[in-house]
Protein backbone atom coordinates (compact mmCIF):
# COMPACT_ATOMS: atom_id res chain seq x y z
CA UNK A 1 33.81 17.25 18.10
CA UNK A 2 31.58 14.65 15.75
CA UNK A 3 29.52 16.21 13.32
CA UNK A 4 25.81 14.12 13.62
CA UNK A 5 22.74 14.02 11.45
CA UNK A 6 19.35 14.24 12.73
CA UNK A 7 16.58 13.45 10.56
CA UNK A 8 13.55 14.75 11.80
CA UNK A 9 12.79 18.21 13.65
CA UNK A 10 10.26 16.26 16.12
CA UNK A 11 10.62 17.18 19.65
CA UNK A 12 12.09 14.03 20.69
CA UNK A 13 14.81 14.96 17.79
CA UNK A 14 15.18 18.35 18.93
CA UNK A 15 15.64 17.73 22.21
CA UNK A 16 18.64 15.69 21.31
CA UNK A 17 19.70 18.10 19.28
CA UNK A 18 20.24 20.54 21.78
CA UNK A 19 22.14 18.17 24.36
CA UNK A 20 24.42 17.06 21.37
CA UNK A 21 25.24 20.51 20.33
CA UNK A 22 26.12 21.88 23.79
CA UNK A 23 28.14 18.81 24.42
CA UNK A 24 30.67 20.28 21.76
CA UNK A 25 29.14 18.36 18.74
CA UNK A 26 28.25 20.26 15.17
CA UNK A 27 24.57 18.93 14.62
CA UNK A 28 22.71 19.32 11.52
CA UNK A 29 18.67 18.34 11.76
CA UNK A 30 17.42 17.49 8.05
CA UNK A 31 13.40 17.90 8.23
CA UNK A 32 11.52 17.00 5.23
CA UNK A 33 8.50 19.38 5.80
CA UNK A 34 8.77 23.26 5.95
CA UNK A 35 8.54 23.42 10.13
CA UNK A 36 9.78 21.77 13.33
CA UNK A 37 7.83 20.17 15.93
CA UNK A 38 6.66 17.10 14.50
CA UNK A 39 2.92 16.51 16.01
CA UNK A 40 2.89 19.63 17.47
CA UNK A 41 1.42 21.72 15.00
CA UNK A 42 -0.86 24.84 15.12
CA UNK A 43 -3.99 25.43 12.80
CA UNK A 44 -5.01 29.58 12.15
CA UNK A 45 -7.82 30.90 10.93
CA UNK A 46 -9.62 34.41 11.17
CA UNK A 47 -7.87 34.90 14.71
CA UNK A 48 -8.51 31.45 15.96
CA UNK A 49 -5.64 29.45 16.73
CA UNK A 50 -4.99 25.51 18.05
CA UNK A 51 -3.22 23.55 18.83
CA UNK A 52 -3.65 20.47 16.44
CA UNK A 53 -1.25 18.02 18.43
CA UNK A 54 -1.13 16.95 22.24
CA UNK A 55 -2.86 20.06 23.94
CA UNK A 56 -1.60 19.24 27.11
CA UNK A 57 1.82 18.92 28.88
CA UNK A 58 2.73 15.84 31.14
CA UNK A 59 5.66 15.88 33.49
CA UNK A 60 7.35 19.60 32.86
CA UNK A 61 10.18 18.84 34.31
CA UNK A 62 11.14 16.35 31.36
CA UNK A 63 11.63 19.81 29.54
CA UNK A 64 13.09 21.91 32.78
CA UNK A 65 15.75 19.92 32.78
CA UNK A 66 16.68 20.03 28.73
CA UNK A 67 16.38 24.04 29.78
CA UNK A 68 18.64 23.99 32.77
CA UNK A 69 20.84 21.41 30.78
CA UNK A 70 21.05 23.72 27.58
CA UNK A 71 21.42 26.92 28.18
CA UNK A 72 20.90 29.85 30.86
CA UNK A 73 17.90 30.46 30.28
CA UNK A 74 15.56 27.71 31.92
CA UNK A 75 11.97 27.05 30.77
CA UNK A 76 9.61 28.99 32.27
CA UNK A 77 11.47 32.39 30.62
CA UNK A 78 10.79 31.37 27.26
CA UNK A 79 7.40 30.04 27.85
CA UNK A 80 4.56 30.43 30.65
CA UNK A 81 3.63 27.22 31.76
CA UNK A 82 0.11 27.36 33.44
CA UNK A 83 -0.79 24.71 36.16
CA UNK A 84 -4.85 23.40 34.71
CA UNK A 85 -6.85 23.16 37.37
CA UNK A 86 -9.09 21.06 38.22
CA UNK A 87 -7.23 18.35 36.00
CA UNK A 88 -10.45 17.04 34.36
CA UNK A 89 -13.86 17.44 34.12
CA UNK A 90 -15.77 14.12 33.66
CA UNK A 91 -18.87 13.11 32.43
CA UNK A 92 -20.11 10.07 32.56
CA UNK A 93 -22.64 7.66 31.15
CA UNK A 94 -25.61 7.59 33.39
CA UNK A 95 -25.37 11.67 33.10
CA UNK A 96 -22.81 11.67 36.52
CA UNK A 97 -20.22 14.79 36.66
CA UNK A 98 -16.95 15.11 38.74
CA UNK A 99 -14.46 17.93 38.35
CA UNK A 100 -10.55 15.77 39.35
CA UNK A 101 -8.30 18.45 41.29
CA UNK A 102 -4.96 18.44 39.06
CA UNK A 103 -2.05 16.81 41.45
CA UNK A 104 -4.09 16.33 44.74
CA UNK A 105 -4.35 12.60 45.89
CA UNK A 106 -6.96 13.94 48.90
CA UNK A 107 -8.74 16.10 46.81
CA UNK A 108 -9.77 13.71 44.01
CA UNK A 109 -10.68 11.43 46.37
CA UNK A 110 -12.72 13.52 47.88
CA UNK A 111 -14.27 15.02 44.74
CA UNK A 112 -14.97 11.16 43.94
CA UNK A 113 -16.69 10.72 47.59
CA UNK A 114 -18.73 13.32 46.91
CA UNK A 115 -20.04 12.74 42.98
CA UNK A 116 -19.86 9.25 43.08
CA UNK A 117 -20.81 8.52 46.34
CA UNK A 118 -19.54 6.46 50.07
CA UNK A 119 -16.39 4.60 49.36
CA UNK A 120 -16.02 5.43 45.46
CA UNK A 121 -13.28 7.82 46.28
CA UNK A 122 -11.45 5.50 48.83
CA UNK A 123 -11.37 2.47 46.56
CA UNK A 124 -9.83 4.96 43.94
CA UNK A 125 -6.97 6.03 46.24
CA UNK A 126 -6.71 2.49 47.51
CA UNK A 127 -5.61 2.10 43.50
CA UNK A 128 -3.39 4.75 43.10
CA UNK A 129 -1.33 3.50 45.92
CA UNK A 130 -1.07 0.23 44.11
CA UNK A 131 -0.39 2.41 41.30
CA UNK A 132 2.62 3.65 42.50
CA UNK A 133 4.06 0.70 43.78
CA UNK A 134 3.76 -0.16 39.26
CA UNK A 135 5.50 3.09 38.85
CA UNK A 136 8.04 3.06 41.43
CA UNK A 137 8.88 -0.77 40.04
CA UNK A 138 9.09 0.38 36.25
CA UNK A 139 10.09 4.09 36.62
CA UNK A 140 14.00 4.03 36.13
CA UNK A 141 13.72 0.82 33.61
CA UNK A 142 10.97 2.50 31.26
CA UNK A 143 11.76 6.02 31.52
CA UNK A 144 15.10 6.93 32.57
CA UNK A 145 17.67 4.24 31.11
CA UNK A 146 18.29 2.66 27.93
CA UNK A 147 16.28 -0.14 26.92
CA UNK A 148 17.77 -3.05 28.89
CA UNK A 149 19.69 -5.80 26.85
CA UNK A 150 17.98 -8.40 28.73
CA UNK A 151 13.87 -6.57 27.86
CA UNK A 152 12.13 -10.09 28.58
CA UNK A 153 12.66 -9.18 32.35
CA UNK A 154 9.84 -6.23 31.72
CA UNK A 155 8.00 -8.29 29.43
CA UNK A 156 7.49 -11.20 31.48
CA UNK A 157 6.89 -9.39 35.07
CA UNK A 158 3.51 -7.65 36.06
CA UNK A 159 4.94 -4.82 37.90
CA UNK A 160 0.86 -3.78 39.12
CA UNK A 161 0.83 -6.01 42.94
CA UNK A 162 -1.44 -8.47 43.32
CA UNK A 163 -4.62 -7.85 45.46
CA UNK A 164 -4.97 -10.39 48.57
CA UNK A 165 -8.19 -12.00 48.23
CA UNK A 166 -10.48 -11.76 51.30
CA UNK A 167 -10.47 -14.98 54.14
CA UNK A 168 -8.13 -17.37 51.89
CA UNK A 169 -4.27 -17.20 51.96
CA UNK A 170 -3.72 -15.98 48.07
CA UNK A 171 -3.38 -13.29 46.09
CA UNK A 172 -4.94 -12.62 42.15
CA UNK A 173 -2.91 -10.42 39.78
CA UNK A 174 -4.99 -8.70 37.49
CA UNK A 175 -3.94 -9.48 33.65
CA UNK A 176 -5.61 -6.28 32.44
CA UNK A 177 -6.20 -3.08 33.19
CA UNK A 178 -9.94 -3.84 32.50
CA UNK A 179 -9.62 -6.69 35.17
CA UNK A 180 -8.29 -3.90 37.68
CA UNK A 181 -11.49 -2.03 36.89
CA UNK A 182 -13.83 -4.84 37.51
CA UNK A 183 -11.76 -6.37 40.81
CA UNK A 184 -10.88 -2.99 42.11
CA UNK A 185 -13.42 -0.38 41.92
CA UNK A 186 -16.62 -1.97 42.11
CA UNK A 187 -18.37 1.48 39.51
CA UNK A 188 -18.80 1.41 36.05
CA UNK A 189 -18.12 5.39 36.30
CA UNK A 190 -14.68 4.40 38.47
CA UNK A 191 -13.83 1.39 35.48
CA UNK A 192 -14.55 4.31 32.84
CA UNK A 193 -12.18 6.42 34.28
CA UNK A 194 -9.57 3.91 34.81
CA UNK A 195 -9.70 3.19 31.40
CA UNK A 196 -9.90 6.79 29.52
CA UNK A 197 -6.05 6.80 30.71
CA UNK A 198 -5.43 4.00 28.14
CA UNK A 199 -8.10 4.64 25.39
CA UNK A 200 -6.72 8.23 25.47
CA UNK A 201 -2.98 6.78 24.28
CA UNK A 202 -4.82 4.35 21.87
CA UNK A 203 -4.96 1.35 23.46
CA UNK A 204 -7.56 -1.26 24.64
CA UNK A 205 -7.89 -1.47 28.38
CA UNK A 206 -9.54 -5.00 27.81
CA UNK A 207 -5.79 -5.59 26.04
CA UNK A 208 -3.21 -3.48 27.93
CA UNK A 209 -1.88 -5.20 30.65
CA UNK A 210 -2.31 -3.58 34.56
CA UNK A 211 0.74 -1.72 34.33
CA UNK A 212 -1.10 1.05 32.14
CA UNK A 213 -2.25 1.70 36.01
CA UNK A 214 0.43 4.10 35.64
CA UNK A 215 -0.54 6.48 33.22
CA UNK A 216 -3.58 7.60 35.64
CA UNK A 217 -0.89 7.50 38.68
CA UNK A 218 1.50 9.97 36.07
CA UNK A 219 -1.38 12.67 35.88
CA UNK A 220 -2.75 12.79 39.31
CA UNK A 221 0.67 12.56 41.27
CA UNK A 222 2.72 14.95 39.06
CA UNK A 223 -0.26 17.24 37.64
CA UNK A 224 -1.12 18.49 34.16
CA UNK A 225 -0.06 21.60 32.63
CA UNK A 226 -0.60 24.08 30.04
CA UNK A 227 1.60 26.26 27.84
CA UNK A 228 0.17 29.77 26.85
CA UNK A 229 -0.38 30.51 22.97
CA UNK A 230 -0.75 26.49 22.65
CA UNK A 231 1.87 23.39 22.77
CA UNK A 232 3.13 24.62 19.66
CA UNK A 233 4.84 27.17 21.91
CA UNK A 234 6.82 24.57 23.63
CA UNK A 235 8.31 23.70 20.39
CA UNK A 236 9.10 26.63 19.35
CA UNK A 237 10.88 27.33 22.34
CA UNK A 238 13.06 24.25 21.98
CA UNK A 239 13.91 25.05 18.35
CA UNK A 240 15.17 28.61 19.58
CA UNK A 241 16.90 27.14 22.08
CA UNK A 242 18.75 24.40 19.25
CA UNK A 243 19.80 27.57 17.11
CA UNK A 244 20.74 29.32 20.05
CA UNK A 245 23.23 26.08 20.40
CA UNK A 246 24.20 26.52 16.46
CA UNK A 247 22.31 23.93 15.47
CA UNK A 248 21.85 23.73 11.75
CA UNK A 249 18.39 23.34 10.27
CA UNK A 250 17.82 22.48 6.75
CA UNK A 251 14.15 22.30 6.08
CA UNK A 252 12.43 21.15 2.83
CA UNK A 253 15.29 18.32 3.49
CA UNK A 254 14.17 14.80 2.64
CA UNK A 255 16.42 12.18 3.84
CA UNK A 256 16.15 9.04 1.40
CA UNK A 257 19.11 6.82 3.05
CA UNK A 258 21.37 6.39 5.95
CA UNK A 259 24.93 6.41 4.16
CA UNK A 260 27.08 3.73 5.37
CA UNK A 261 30.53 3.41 5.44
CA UNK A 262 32.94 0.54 6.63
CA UNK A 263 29.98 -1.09 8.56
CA UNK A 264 28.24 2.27 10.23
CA UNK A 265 26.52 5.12 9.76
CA UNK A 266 28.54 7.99 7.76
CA UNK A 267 26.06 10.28 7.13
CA UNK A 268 22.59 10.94 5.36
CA UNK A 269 21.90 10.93 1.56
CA UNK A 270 18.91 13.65 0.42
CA UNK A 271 16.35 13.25 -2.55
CA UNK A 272 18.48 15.81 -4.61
CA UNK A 273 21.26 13.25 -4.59
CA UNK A 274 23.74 15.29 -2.19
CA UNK A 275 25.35 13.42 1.26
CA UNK A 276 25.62 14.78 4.71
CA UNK A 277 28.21 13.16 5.70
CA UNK A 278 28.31 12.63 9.62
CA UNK A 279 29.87 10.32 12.24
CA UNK A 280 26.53 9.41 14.11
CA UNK A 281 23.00 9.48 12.71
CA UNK A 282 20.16 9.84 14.84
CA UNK A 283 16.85 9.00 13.35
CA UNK A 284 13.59 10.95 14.89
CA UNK A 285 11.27 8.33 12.04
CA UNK A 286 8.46 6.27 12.03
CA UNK A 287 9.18 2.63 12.25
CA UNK A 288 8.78 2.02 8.33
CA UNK A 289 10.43 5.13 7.85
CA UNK A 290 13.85 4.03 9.44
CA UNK A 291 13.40 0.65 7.62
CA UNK A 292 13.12 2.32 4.09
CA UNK A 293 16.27 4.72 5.38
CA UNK A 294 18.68 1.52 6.30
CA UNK A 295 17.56 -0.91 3.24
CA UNK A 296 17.15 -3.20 5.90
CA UNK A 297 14.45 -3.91 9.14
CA UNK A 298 17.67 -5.30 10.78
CA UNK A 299 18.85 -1.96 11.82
CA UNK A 300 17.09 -2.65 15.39
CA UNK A 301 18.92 -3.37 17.99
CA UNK A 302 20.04 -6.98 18.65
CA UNK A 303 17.03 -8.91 20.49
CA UNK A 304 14.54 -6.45 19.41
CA UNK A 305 10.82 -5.94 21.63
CA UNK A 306 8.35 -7.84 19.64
CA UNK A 307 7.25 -3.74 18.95
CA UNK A 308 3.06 -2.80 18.83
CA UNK A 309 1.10 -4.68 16.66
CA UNK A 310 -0.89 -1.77 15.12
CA UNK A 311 -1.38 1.49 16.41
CA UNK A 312 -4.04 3.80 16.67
CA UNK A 313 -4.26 7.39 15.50
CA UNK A 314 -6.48 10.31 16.48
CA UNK A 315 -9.72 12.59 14.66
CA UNK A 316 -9.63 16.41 15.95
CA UNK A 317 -12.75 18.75 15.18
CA UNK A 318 -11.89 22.67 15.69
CA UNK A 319 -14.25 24.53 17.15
CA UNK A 320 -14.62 28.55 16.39
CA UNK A 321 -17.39 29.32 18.63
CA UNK A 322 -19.53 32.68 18.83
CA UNK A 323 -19.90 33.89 22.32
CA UNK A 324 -16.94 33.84 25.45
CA UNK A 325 -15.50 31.06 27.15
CA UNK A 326 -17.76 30.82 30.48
CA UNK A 327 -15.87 31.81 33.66
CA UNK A 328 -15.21 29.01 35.74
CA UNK A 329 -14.94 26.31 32.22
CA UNK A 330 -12.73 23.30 32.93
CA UNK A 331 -9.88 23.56 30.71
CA UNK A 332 -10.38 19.25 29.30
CA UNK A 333 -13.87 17.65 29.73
CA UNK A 334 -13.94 14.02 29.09
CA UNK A 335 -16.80 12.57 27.99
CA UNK A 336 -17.68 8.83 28.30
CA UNK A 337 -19.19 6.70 25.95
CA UNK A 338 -22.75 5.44 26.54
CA UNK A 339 -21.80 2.00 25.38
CA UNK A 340 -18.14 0.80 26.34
CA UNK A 341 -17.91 -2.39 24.93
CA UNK A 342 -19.84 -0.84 21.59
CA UNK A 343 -16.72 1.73 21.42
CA UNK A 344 -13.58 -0.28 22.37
CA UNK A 345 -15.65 -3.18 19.53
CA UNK A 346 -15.54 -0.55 17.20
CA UNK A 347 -12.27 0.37 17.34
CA UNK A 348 -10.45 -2.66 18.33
CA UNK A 349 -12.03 -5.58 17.30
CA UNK A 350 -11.28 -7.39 13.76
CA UNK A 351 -12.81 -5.02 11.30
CA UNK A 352 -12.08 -1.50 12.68
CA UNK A 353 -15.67 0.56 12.20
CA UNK A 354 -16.61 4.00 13.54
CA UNK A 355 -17.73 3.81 17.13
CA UNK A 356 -21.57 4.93 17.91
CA UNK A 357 -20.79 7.45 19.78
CA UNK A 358 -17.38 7.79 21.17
CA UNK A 359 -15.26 8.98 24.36
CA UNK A 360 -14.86 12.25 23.33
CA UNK A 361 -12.02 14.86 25.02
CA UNK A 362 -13.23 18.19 24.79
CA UNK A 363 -10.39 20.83 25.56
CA UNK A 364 -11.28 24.57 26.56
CA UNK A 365 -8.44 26.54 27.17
CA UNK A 366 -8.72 29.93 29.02
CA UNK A 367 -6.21 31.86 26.37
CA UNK A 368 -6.76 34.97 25.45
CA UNK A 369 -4.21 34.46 23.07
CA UNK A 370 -6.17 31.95 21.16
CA UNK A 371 -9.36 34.24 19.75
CA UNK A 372 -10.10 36.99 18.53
CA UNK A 373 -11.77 38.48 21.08
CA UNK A 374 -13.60 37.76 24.44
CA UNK A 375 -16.50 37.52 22.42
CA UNK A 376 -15.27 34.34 21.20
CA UNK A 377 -14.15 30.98 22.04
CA UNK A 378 -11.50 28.37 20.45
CA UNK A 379 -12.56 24.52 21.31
CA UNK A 380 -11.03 20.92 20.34
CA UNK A 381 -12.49 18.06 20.12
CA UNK A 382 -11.08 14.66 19.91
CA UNK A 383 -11.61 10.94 20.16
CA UNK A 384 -9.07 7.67 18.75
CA UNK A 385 -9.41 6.05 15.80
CA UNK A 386 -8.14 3.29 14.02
CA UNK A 387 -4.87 4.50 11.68
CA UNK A 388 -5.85 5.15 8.63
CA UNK A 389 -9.11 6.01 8.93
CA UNK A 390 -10.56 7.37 6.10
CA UNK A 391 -11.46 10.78 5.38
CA UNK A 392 -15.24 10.25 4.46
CA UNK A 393 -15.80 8.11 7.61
CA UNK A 394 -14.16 10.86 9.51
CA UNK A 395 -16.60 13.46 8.76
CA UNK A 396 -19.47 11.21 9.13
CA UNK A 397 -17.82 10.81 12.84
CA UNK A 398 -17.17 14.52 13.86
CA UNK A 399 -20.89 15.54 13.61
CA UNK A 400 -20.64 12.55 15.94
CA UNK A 401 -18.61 14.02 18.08
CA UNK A 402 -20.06 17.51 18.41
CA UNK A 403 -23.06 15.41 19.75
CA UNK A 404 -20.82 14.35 21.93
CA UNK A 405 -19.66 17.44 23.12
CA UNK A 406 -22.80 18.91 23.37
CA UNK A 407 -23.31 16.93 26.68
CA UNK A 408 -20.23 19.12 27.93
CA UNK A 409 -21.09 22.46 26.14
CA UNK A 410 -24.98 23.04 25.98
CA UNK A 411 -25.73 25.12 23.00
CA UNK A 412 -22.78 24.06 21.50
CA UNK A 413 -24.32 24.12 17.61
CA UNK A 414 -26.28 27.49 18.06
CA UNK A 415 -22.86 29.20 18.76
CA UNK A 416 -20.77 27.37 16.17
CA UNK A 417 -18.98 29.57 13.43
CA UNK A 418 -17.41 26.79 11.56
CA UNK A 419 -15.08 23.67 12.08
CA UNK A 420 -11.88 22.40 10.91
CA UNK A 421 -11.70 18.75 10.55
CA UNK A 422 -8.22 17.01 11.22
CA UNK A 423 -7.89 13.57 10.44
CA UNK A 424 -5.23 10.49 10.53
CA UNK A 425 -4.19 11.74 6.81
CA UNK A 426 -2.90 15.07 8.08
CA UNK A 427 -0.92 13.47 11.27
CA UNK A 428 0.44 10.95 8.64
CA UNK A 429 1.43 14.05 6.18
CA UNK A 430 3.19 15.87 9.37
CA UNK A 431 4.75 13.12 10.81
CA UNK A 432 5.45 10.52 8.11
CA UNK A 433 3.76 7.74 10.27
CA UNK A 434 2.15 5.51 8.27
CA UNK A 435 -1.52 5.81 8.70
CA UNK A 436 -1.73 8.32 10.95
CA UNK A 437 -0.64 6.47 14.03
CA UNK A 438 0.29 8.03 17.19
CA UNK A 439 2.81 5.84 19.37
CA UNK A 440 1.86 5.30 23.25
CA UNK A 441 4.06 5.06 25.89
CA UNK A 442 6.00 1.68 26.81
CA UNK A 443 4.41 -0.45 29.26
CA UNK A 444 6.17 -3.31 31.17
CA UNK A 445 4.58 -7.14 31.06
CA UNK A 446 2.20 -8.28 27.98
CA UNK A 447 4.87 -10.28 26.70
CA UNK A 448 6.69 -6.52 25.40
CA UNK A 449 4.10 -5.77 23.19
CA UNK A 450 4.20 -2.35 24.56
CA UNK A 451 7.55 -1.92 25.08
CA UNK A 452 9.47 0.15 22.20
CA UNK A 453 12.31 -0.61 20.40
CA UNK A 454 16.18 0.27 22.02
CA UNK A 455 17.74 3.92 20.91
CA UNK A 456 20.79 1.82 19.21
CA UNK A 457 20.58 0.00 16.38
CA UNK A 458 22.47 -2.73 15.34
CA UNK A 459 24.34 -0.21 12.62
CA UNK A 460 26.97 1.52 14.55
CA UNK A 461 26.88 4.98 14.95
CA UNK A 462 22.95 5.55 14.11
CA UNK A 463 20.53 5.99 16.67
CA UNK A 464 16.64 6.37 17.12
CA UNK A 465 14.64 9.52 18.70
CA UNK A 466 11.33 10.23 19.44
CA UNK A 467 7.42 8.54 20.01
CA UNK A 468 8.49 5.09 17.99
CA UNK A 469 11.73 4.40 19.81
CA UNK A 470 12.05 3.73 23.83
CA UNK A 471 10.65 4.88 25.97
CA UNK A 472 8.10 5.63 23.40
CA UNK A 473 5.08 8.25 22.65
CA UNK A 474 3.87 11.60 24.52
CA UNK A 475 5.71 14.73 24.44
CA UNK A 476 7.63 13.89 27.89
CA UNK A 477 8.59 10.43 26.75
CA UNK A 478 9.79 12.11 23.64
CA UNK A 479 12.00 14.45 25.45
CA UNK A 480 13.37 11.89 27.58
CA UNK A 481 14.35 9.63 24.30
CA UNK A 482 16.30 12.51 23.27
CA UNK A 483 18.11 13.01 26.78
CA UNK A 484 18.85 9.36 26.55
CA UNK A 485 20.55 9.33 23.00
CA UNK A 486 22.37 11.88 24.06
CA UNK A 487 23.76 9.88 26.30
CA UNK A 488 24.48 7.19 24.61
CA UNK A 489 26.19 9.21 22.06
CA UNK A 490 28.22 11.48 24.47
CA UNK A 491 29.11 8.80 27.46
CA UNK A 492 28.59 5.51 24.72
CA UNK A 493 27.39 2.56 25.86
CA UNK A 494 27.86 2.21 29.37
CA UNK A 495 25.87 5.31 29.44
CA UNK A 496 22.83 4.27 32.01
CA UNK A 497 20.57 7.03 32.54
CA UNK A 498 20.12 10.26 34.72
CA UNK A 499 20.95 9.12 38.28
């Protein structure tokens, strides 16, 4: 039995956590704010509640299995997981609605036939089968194993096929995932969908290579779900299950240093001087975090992914509304910017600025738990921004973005009790990331920009968890970084992944 050191009560860390501890291991988690869950926090007020993080869950089974893997009790007793349907509402530029059915191949592409009109939804599902072939190529390599030693192989190959070109004896590989939108789907509406997937993770479709095809494939093949009382409940339910595995929380518990002894990690040093001592350390940080913890940015892991350059981060308005949630409300309503170029400008070009008037996500979730009353309604609104944006230029954009969102909700003003802004600042406070940013999920090609750095380090014995480390950000991606260090730690290196 090793005793480890987790710093950070993230998900990601949590997760890891729990696998450690029922492996036999004494785990300690030293978290430097007053609660668990990283990101996944919950804002109260007068009987409102939301969730302030993601507010939707991606791949369930990511968590089934830390469930089934942890304990006797699996998931779905110690939280109701809800099924959203449809998947998404969208509304579009030109004043065009479809509703997505969540997990149904035929029925979006029908739903697109029908909104959009002859042959929209075919060329869509014509995509998503090219979609998959990205996914099925990148799957194991990006999700399921260890960062490969040898990385450049993902960098370097565009896993998204190439499209034959009509009468000649080629083929053209899109670059981009805008280029897929402009070769492939022939509709501005079809291109805006495309690219929500990306903008929605903080990243440029003009920028992120064709492989991002595969966040859209993620949420239409596998579905999207919701947990009742909020995400926060998720988190909750994997801290119970950590101290149901004796796994010692210390809270309030600010890790300055990774102690080091004889050439690896020995343990954790806190602000009030004391050491944790510990065989393996397993670091649920930001990137600068971890560098300030080792004394040194050579802690990565030999031949280290050239990592993100910059990273967006994310402006919530909380809506208490006057006046029930209509019956037959999508639960998330995306809607699209007017002017695409005039947002993605905005908020990726040279000088970072606020965006006219942005793609705005607009979540409505049918939870009693969430108001006070049926006479009442919780809503969040939310759009990317650049990290760090300031707080002044963040209230100037969420009027913004209830104008927005009145496009979704008519009325939306008339009924409004008051709002909670939530800006980059307040991720940053949670979550120690510097800015505010919010880490996407790694992509394969563009040169590994997008891929995240390995779970070792090149310090033996301490490890990396969580949104910044492979196979990087989302709450499934986190738990699967902590079933993966886990591994590592438990099986060592030859450890390869869930077969």
């Amino acid at each position: 039995m090793a005793r480890i050191a987790v710093i950070g009560a993230g998900t990601g860390a949590m997760a890891a956590a729990a696998r450690l501890a029922v492996a036999g291991h004494r785990v300690t988690v030293y978290e430097r704010t007053r609660t668990y869950g990283g990101a996944v926090r919950r804002f109260e007020r007068d009987g409102f509640s939301f969730d302030t993080g993601p507010g939707l869950l991606p791949l369930p089974a990511v968590w089934r299995d830390l469930f089934v893997k942890t304990g006797k009790e699996p998931l779905e007793a110690c939280v109701e997981t809800v099924q959203v349907d449809p998947s998404s509402r969208h509304v579009f530029a030109d004043g065009t609605e479809v509703a997505l059915p969540n997990a149904s191949r035929a029925g979006v592409v029908a739903a697109l036939e029908e909104s959009l009109g002859s042959g929209a939804g075919q060329r869509w599902g014509d995509f998503l089968v090219r979609a998959r072939e990205a996914w099925d190529r990148t799957r194991r390599p990006l999700l399921e194993e260890p960062l490969w030693a040898d990385w450049r192989v993902l960098a370097e190959r565009e896993p998204y096929p190439a499209l034959p070109r009509r009468k000649l004896l080629r083929t053209r590989r899109a670059g981009t995932l805008a280029e897929v939108g402009v070769r492939e789907l022939g509709d501005a509406r079809l291109t805006a969908l495309l690219e929500s997937h990306a903008l929605a993770h903080g990243l440029d479709p003009r920028t992120a290579p064709a492989s991002a095809a595969v966040l859209p494939y993620m949420e239409h093949a596998f579905g999207l779900w919701y947990v009742r009382g909020g995400l926060r409940e998720l988190a909750r339910a994997v801290y119970e299950r950590c101290l149901a595995r004796r796994v010692e929380f210390r809270f309030g518990a600010e890790v300055t240093a990774v102690h080091e002894k004889d050439g690896r990690a020995a343990g954790v040093e806190l602000a009030d001087g004391t050491v944790g001592e510990a065989e393996f350390v397993v670091a649920g940080v930001a990137p600068g975090a971890l560098d300030r913890l080792s004394g040194s940015t050579a802690v990565r892991a030999a031949g280290d992914v050239p990592g993100r350059a910059g990273a967006a981060s994310r402006l919530t308005v909380l809506l208490a509304l006057r006046g029930g949630r209509p019956a037959g409300t999508a639960h998330r309503t995306v809607v699209h910017a007017r002017d695409r170029e005039a947002e993605l400008d905005a908020l990726f070009g040279a000088v970072p600025d606020l965006a006219p008037r942005p793609t705005v996500t607009v979540l409505r979730p049918d939870d009693p738990g969430l108001v006070p009353d049926a006479g009442h309604e919780a809503v969040v609104l939310s759009a990317v921004v650049p990290a760090g944006f300031g707080a002044v230029a963040a209230d100037r954009l969420a009027g913004r973005l209830v104008s927005v969102a009145e496009r979704a909700i008519p009325g939306l003003r008339d009924r409004l009790l008051w709002h909670e802004v939530r800006t980059p600042a307040d991720i940053a406070r949670e979550t120690g990331a510097e800015g505010g940013a919010v880490p996407a999920p790694s992509l394969a090609a563009a040169e590994g920009r997008l891929l995240h750095p390995a779970n070792g380090t090149r310090l033996a014995g301490l490890f990396t968890v969580g949104g910044w480390s492979h196979p990087g950000g989302g709450l499934a991606h986190a738990g699967m970084s902590g079933a993966l260090v886990a591994g590592l730690i438990v099986e060592g290196p030859e450890f390869r992944g869930s077969q």
